[in-house]
Each structure stands twice: as structure tokens, then as C-alpha cells.
N, C-alpha and C. Protein backbone atom coordinates (compact mmCIF):
# COMPACT_ATOMS: atom_id res chain seq x y z
N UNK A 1 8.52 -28.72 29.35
CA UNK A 1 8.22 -30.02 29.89
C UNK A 1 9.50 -30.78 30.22
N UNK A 2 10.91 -30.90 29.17
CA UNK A 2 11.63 -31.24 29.73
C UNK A 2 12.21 -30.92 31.03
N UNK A 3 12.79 -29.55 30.78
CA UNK A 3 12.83 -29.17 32.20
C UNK A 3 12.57 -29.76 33.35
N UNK A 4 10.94 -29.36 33.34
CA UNK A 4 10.59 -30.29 35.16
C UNK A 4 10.60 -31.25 34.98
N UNK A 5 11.05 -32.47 34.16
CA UNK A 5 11.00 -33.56 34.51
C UNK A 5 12.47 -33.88 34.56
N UNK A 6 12.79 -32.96 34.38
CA UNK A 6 14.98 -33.06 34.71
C UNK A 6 14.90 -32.60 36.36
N UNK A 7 14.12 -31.64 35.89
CA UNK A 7 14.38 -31.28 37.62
C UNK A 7 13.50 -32.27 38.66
N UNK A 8 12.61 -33.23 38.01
CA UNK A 8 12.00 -33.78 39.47
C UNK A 8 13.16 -35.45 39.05
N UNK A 9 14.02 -35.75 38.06
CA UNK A 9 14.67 -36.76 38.50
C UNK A 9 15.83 -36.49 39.56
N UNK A 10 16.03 -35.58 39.48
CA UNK A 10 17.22 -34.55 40.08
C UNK A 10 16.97 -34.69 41.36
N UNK A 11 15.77 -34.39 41.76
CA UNK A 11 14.60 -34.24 42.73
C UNK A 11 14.65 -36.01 43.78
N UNK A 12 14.51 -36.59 43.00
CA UNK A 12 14.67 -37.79 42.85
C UNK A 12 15.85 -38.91 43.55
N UNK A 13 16.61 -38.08 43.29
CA UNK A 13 17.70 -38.57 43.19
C UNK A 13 18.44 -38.06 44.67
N UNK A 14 18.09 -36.98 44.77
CA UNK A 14 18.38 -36.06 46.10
C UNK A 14 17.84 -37.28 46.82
N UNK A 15 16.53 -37.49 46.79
CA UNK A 15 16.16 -37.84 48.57
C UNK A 15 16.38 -38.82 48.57
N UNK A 16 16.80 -40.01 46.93
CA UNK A 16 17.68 -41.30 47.22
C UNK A 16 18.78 -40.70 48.50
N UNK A 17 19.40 -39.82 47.79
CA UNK A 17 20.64 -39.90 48.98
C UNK A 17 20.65 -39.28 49.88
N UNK A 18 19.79 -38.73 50.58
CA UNK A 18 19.32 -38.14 51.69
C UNK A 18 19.14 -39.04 52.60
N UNK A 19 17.64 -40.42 51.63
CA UNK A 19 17.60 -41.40 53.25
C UNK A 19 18.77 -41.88 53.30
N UNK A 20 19.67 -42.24 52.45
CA UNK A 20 20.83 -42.91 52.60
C UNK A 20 21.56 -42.53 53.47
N UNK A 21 21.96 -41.23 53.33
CA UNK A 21 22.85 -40.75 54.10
C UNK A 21 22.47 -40.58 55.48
N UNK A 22 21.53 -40.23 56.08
CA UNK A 22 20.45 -40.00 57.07
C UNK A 22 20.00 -41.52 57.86
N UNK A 23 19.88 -42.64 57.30
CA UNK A 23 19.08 -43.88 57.85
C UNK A 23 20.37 -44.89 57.76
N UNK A 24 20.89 -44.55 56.57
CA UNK A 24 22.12 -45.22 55.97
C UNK A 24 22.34 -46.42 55.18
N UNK A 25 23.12 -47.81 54.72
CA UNK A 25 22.88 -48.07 53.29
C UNK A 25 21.58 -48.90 53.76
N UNK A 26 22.29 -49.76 54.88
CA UNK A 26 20.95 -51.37 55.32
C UNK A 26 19.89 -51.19 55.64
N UNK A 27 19.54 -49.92 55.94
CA UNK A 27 17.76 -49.62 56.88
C UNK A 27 16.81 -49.52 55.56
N UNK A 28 16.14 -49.82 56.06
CA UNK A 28 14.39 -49.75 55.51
C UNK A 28 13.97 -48.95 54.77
N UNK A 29 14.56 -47.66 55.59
CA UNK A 29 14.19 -46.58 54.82
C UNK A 29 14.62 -46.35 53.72
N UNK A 30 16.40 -45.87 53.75
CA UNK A 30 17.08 -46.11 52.14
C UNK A 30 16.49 -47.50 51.07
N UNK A 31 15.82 -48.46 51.59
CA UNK A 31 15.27 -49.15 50.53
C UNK A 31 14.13 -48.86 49.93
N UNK A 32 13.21 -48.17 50.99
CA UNK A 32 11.87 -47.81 50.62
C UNK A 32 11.85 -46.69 49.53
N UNK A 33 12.90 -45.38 49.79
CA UNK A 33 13.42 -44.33 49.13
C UNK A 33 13.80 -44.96 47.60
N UNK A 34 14.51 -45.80 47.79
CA UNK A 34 15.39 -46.48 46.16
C UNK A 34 14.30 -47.00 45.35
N UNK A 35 13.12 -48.17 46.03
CA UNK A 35 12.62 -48.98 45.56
C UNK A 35 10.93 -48.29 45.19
N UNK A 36 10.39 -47.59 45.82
CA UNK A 36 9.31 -46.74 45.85
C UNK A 36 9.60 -46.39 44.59
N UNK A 37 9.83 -45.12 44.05
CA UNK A 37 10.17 -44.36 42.68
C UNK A 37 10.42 -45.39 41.49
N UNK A 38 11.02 -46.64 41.53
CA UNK A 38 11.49 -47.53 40.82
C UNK A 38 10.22 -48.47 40.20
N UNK A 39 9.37 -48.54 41.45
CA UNK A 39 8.05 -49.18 41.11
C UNK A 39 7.03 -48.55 40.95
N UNK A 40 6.97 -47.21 41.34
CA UNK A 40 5.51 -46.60 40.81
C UNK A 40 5.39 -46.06 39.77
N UNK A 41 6.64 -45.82 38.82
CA UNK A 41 6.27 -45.24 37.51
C UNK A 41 5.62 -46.55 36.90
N UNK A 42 6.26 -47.57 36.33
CA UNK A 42 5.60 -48.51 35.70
C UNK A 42 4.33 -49.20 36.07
N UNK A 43 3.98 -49.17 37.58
CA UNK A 43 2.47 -49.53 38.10
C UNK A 43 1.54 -49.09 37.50
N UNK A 44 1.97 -47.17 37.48
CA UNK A 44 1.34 -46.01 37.13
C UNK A 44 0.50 -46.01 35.83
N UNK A 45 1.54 -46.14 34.86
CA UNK A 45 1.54 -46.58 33.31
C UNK A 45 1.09 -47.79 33.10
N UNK A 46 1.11 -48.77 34.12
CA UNK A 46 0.15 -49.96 33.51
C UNK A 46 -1.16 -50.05 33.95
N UNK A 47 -1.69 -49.01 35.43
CA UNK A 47 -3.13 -48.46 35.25
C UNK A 47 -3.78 -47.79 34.30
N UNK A 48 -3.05 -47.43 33.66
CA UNK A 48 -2.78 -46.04 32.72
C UNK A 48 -3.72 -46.53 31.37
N UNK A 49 -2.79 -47.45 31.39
CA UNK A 49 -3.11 -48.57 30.28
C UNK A 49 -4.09 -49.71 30.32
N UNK A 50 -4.03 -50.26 31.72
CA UNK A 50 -5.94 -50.71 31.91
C UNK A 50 -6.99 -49.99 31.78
N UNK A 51 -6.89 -48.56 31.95
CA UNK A 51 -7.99 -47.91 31.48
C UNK A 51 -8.36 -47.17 30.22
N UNK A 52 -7.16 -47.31 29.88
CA UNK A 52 -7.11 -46.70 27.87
C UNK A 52 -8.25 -47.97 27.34
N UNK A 53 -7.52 -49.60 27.77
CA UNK A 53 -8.24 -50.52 27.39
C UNK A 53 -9.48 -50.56 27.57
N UNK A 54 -9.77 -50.56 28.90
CA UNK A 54 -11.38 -50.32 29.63
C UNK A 54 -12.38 -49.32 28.62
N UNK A 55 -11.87 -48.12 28.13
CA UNK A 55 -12.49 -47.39 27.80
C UNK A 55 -12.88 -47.34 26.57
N UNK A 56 -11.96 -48.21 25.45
CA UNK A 56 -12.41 -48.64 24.61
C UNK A 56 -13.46 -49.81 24.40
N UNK A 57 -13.13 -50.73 25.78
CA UNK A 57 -13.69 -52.38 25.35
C UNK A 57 -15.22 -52.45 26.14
N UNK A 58 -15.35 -51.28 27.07
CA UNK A 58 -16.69 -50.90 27.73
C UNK A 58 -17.32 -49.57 26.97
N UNK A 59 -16.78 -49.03 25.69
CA UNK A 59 -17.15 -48.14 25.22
C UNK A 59 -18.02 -47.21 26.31
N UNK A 60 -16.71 -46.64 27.10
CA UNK A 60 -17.40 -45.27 27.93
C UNK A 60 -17.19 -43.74 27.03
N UNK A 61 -17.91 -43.20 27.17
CA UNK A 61 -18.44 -41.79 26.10
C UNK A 61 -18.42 -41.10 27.85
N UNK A 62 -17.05 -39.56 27.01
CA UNK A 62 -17.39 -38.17 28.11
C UNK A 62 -19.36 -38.00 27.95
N UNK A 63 -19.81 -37.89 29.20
CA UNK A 63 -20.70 -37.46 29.85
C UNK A 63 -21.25 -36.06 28.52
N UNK A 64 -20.95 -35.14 28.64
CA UNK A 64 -21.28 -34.25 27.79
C UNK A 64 -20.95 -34.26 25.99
N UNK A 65 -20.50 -35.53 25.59
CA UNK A 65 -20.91 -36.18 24.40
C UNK A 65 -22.59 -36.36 23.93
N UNK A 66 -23.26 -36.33 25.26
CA UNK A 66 -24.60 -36.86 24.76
C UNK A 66 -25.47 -36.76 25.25
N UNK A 67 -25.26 -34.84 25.86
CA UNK A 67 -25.73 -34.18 25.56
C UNK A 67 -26.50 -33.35 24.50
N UNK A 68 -27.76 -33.10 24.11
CA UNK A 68 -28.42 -32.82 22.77
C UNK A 68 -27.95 -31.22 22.58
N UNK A 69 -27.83 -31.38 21.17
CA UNK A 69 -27.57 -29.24 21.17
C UNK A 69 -28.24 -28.60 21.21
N UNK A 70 -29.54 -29.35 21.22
CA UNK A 70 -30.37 -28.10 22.04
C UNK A 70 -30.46 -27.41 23.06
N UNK A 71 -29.69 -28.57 24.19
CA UNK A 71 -29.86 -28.39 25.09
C UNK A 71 -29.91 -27.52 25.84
N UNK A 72 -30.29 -26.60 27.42
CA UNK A 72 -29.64 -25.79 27.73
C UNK A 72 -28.02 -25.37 27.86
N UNK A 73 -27.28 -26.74 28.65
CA UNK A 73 -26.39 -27.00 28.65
C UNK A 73 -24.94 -26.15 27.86
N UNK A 74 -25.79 -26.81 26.22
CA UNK A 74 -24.74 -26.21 25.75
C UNK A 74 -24.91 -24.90 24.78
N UNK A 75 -25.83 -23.93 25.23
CA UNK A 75 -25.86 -22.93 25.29
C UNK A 75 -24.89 -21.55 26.35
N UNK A 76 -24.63 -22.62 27.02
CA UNK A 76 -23.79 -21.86 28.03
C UNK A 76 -22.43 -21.31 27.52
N UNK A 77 -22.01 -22.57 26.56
CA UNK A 77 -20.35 -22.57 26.16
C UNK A 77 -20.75 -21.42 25.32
């Protein structure tokens, strides 16, 4: 697990300086490149985290929780 996540900052980091180098420092693009990655991890993780909440405070149950054992269902497993 470490690994790929060394290799996708790495990853990361490349196409920072790719648009840079390519669009160059002032364009749009090198900002979109810098600022994109910068803001979607933490967006990510705070959906992440509205629905940890959600799922406790609307008490949603996996679908096949309640299911009966008799059922056919779970005769299959």
C-alpha cells in the first residue's frame, strides 16, 4: 500500500510540472494542475465523513443484514 501511494504522489507531482512546463507558471492550466489535487483529497474525506455520520444517525443496515436464514438467499453462500 505504501508503495502506490508513493508512486501516485510521484505521479502527482509529474503532471504538476508538466502543465507547468507545457502552459507555463501564469496560465490556468498550471493552476488548475496545482490546485485540483490540493482540494480534492480533503473534499473527498469530508464526504467520506458525511456519510460515516449519515449512516450512523439514519441508522442504514447492509441490505443483506435482514435477510432471514432461512432464506433462499442465503443458502447460496
Amino acid at each position: 500500500m505504501f508503495l502506490s501511494t508513493e508512486i501516485n504522489l510521484l505521479l502527482q507531482e509529474l503532471a504538476i510540472a508538466v502543465a507547468i512546463s507545457v502552459y507555463g507558471v501564469n496560465s490556468k492550466q498550471a493552476l488548475a494542475a496545482t490546485i485540483g489535487p490540493l482540494t480534492e483529497v480533503p473534499v473527498l474525506l469530508g464526504l467520506s465523513w458525511v456519510a460515516l455520520y449519515l449512516k450512523q444517525r439514519l441508522n442504514w443496515n447492509p441490505i443483506l443484514s435482514k435477510i432471514p436464514t432461512s432464506s433462499p438467499i442465503s443458502t447460496i453462500e
